[in-house]
PDB file of N, CA and C in Angstrom:
ATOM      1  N   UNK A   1     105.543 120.096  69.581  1.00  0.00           N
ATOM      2  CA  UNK A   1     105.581 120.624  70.912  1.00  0.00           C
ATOM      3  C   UNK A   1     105.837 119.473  71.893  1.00  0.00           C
ATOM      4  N   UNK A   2     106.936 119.622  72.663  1.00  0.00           N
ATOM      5  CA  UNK A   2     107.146 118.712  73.651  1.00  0.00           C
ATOM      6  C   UNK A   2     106.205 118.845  74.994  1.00  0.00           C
ATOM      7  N   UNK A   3     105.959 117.228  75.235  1.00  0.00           N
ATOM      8  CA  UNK A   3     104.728 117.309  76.541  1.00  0.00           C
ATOM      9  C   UNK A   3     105.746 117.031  77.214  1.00  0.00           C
ATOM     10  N   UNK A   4     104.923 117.677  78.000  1.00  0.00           N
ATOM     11  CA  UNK A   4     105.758 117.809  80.149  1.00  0.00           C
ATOM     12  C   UNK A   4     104.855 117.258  80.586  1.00  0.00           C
ATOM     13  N   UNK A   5     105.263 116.488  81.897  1.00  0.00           N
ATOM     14  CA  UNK A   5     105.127 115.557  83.053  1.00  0.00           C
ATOM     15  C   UNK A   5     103.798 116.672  84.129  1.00  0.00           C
ATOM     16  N   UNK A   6     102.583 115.885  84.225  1.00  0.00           N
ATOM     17  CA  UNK A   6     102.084 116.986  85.131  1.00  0.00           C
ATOM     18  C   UNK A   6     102.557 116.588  86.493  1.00  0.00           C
ATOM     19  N   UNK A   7     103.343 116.037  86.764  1.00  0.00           N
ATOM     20  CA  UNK A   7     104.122 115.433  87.844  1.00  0.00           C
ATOM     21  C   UNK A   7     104.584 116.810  88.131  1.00  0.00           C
ATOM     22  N   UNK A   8     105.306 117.029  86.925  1.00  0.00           N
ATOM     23  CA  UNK A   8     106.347 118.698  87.067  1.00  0.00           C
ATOM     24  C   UNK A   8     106.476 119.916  87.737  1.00  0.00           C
ATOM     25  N   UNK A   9     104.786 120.142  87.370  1.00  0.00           N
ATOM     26  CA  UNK A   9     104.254 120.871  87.601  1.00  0.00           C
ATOM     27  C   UNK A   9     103.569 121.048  89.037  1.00  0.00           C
ATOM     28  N   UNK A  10     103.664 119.814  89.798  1.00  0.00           N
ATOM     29  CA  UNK A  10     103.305 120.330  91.510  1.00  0.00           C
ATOM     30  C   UNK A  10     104.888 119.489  92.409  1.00  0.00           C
ATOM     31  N   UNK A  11     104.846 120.719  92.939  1.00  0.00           N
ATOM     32  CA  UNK A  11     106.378 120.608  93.503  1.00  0.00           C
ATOM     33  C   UNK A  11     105.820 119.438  94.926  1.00  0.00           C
ATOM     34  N   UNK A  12     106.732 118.555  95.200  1.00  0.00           N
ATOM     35  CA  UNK A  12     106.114 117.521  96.283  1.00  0.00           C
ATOM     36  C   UNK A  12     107.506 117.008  97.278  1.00  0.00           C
ATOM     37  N   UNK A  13     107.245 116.461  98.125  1.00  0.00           N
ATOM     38  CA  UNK A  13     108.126 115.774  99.234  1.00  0.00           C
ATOM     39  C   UNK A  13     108.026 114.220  98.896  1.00  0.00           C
ATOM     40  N   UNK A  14     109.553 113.822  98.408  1.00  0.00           N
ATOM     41  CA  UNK A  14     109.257 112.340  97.899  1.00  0.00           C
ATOM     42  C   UNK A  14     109.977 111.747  99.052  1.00  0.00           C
ATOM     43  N   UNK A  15     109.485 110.522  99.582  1.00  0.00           N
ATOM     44  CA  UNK A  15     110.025 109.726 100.561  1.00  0.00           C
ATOM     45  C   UNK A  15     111.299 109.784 101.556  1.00  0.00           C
ATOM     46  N   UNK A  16     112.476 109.919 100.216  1.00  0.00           N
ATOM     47  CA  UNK A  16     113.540 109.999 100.504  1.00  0.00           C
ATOM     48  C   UNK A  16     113.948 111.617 101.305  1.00  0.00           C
ATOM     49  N   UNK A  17     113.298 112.368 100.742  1.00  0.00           N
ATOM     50  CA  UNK A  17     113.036 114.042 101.123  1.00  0.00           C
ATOM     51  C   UNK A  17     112.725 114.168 102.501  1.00  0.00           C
ATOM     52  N   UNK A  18     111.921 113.218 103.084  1.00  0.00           N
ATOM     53  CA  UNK A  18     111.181 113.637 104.162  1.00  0.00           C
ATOM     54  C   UNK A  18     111.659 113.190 105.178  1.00  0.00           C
ATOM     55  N   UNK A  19     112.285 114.539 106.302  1.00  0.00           N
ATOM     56  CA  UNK A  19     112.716 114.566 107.596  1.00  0.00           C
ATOM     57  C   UNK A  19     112.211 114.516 108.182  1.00  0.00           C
ATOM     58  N   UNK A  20     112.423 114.571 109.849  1.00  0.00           N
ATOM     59  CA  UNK A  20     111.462 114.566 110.924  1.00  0.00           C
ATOM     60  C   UNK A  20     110.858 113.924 111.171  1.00  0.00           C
ATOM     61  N   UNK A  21     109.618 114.863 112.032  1.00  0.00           N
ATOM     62  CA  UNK A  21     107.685 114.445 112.039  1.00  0.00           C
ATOM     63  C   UNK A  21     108.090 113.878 110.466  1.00  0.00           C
ATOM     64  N   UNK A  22     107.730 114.771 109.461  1.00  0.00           N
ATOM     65  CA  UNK A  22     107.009 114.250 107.753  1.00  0.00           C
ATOM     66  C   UNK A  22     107.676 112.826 107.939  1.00  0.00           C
ATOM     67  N   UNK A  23     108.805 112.512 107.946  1.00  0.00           N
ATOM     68  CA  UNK A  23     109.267 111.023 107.452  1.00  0.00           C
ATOM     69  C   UNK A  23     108.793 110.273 108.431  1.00  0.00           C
ATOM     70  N   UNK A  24     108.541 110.340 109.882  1.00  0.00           N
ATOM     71  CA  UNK A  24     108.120 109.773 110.442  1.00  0.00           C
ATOM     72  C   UNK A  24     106.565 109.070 109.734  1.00  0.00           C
ATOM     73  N   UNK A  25     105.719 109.826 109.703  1.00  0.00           N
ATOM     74  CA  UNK A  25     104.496 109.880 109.179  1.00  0.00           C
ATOM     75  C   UNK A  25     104.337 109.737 108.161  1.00  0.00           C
ATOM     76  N   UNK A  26     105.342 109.626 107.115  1.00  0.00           N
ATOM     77  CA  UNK A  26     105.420 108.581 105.507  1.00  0.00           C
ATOM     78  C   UNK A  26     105.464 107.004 106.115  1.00  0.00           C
ATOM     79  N   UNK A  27     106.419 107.144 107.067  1.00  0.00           N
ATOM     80  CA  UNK A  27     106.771 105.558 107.307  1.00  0.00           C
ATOM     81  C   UNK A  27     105.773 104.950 108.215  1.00  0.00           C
ATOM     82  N   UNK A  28     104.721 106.191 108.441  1.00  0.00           N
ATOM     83  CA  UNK A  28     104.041 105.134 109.543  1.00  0.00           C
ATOM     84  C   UNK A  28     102.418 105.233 108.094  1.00  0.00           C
ATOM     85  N   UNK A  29     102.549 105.758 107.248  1.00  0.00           N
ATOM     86  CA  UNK A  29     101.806 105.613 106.019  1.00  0.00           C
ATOM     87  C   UNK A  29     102.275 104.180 105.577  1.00  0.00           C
ATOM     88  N   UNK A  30     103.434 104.675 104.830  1.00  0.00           N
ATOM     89  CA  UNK A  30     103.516 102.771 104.641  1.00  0.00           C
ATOM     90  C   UNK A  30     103.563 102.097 105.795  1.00  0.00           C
ATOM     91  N   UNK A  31     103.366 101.486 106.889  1.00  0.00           N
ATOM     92  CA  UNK A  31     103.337 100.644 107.330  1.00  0.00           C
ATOM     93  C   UNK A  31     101.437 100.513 107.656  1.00  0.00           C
ATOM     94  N   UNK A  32     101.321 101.190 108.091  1.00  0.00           N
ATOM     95  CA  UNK A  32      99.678 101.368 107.793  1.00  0.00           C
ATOM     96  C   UNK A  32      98.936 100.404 106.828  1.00  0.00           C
ATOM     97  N   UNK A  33      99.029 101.228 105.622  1.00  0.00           N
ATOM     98  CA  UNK A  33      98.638 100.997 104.547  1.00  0.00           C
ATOM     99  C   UNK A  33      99.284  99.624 103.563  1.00  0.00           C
ATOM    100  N   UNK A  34     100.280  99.459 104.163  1.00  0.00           N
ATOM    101  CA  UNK A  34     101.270  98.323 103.648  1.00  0.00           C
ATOM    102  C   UNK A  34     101.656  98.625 101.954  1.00  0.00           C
ATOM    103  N   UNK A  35     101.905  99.851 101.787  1.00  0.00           N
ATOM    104  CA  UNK A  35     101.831 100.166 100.704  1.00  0.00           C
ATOM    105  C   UNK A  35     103.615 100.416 100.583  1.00  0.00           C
ATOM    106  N   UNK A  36     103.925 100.825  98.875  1.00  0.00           N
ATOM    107  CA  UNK A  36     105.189 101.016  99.032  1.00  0.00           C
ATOM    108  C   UNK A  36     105.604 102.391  98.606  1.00  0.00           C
ATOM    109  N   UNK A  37     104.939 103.218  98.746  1.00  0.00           N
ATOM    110  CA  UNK A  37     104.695 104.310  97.974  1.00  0.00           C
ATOM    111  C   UNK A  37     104.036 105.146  99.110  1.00  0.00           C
ATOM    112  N   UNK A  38     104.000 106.803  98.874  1.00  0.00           N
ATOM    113  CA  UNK A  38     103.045 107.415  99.694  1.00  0.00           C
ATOM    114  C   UNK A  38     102.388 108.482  98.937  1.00  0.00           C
ATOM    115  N   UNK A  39     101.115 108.359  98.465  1.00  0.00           N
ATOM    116  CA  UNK A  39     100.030 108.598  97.459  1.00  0.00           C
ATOM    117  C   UNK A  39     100.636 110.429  97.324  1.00  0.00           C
ATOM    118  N   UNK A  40     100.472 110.814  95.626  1.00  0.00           N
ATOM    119  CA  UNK A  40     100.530 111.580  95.295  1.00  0.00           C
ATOM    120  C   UNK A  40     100.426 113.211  96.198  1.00  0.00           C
ATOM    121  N   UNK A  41      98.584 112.824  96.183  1.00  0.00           N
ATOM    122  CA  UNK A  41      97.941 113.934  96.782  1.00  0.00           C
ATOM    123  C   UNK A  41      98.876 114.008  98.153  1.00  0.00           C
ATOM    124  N   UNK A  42      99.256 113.303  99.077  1.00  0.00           N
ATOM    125  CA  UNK A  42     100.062 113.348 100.443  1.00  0.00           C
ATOM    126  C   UNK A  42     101.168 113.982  99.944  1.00  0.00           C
ATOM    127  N   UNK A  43     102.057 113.791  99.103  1.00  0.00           N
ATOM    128  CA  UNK A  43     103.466 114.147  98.840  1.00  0.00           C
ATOM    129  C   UNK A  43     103.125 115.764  98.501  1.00  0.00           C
ATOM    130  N   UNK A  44     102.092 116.029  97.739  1.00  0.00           N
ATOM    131  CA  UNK A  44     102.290 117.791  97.296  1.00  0.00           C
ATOM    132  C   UNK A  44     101.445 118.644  98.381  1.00  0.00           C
ATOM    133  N   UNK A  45     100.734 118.198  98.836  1.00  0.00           N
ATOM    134  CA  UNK A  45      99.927 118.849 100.306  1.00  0.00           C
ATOM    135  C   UNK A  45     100.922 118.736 101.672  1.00  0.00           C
ATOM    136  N   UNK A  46     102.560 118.005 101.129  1.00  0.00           N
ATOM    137  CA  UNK A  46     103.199 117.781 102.084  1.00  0.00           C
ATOM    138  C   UNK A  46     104.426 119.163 101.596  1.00  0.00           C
ATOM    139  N   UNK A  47     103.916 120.085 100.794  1.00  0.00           N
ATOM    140  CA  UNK A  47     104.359 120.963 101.047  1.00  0.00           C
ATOM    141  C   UNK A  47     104.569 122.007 102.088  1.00  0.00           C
ATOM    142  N   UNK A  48     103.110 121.997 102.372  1.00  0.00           N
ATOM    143  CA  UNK A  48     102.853 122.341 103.761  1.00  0.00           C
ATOM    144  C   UNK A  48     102.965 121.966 104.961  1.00  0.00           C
ATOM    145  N   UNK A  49     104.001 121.769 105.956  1.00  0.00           N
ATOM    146  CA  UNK A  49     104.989 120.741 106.594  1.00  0.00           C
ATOM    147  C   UNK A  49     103.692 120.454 107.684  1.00  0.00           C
ATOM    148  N   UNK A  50     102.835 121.488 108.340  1.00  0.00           N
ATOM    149  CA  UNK A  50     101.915 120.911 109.775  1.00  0.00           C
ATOM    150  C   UNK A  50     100.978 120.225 109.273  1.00  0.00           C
ATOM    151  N   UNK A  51     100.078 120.071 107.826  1.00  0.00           N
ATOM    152  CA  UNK A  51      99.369 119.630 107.333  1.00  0.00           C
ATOM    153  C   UNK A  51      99.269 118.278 107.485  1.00  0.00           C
ATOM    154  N   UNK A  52     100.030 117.221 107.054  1.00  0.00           N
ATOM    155  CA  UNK A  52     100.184 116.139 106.582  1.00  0.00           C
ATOM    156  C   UNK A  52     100.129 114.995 107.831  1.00  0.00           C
ATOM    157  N   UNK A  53     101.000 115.783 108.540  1.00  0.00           N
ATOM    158  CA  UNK A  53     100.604 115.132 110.350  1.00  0.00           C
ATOM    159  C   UNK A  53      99.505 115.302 111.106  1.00  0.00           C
ATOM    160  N   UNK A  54      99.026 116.387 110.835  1.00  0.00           N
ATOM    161  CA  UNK A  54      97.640 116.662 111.759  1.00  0.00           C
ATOM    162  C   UNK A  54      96.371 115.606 110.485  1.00  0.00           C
ATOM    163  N   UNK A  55      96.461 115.850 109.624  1.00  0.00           N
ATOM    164  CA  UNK A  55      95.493 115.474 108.807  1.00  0.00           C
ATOM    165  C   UNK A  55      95.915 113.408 109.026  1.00  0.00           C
ATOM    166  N   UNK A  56      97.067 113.098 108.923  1.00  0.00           N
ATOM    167  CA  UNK A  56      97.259 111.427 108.934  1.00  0.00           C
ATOM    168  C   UNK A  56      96.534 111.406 110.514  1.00  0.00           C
ATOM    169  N   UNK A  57      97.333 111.820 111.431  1.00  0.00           N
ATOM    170  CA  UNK A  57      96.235 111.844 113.167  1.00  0.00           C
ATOM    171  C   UNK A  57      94.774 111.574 112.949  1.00  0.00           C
ATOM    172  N   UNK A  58      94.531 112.723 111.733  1.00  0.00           N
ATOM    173  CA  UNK A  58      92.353 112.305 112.166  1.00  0.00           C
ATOM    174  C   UNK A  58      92.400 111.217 111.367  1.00  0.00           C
ATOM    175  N   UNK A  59      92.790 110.925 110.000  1.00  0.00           N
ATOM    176  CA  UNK A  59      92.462 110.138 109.175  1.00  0.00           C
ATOM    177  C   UNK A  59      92.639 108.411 109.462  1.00  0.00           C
ATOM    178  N   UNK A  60      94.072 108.034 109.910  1.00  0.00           N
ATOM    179  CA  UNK A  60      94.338 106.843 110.351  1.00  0.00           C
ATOM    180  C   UNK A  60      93.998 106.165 111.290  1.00  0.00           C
ATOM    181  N   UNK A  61      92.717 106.631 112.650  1.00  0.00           N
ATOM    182  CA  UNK A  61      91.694 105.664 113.105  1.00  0.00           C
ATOM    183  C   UNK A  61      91.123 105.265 112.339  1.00  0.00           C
ATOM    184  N   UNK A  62      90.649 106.093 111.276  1.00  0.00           N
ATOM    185  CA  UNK A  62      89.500 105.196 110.263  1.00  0.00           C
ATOM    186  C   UNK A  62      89.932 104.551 109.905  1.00  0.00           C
ATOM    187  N   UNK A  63      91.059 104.991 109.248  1.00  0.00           N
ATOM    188  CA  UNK A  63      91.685 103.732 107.638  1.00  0.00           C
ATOM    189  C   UNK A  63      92.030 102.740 108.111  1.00  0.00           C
ATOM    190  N   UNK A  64      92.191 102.747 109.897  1.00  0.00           N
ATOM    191  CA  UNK A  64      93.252 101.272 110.145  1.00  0.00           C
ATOM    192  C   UNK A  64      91.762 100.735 111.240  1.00  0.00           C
ATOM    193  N   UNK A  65      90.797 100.205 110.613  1.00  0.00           N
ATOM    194  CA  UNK A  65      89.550  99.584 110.997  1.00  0.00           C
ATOM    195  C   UNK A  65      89.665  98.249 110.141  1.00  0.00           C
ATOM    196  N   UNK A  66      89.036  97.658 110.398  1.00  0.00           N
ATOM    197  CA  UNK A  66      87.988  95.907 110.020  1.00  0.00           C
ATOM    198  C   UNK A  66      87.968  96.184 108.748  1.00  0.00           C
ATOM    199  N   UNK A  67      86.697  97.278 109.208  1.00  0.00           N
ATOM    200  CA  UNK A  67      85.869  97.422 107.773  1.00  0.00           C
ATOM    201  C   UNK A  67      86.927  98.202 106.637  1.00  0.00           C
ATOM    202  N   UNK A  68      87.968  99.199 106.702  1.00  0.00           N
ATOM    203  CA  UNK A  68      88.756  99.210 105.528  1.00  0.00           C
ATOM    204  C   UNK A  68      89.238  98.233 104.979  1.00  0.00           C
ATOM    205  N   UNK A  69      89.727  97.071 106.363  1.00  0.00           N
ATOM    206  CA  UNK A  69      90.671  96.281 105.549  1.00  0.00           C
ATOM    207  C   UNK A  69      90.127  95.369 105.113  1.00  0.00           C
ATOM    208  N   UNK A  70      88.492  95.249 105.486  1.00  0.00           N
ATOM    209  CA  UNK A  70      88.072  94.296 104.322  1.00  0.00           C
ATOM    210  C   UNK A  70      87.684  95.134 103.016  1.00  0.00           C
ATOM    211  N   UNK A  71      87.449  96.314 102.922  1.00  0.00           N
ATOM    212  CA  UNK A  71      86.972  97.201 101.902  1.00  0.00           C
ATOM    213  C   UNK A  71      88.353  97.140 100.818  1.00  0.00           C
ATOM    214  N   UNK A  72      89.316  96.440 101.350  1.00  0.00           N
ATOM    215  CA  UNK A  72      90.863  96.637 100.318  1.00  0.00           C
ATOM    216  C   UNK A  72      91.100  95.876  99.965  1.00  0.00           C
ATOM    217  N   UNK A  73      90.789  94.181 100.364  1.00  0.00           N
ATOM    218  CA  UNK A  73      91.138  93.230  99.732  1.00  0.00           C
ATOM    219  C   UNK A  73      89.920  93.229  98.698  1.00  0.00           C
ATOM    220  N   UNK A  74      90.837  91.847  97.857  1.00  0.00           N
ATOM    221  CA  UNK A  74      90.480  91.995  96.240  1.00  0.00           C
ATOM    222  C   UNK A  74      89.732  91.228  96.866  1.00  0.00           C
ATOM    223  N   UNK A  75      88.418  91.156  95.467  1.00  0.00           N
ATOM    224  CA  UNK A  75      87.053  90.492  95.253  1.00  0.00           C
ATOM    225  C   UNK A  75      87.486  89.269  94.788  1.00  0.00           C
ATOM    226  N   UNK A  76      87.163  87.962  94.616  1.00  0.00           N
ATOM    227  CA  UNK A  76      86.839  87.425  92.978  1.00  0.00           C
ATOM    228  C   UNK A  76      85.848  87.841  92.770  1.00  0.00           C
ATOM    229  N   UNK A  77      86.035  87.490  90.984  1.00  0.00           N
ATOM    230  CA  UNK A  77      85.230  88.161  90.435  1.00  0.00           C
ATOM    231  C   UNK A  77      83.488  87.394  90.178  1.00  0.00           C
TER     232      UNK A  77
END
């Protein structure tokens, strides 16, 4: 039996996909986050086009604080 991708199985908005508001608000994800990527759970909840903007609005005072960005850099060990 051939395995499938559970990727497959949730339909999502990948980077390149995303117009508008959404691409706006990927790109202000990566720049945020300094990441190069925009996390799973965001891409398939970005099915739902008003979601993803209203939800980055409440979420990104927090994430872009002191205390995250010391909570993200690495430890030594």
């Amino acid at each position: 039996m051939a395995q499938r991708s559970v990727l497959g199985k949730f339909p999502q908005v990948d980077h390149h996909q995303a117009l508008g508001n959404l691409g706006d608000v990927y790109e202000d994800i990566h720049n945020t986050l300094r990441l190069p990527w925009v996390a799973f759970g965001i891409r398939v909840l970005s099915q739902f086009p008003h979601f993803i903007p209203d939800a980055w609005a409440a979420l990104k005072p927090q994430i872009s604080t002191r205390y995250a960005e010391y909570g993200a850099d690495p430890r030594p060990p």
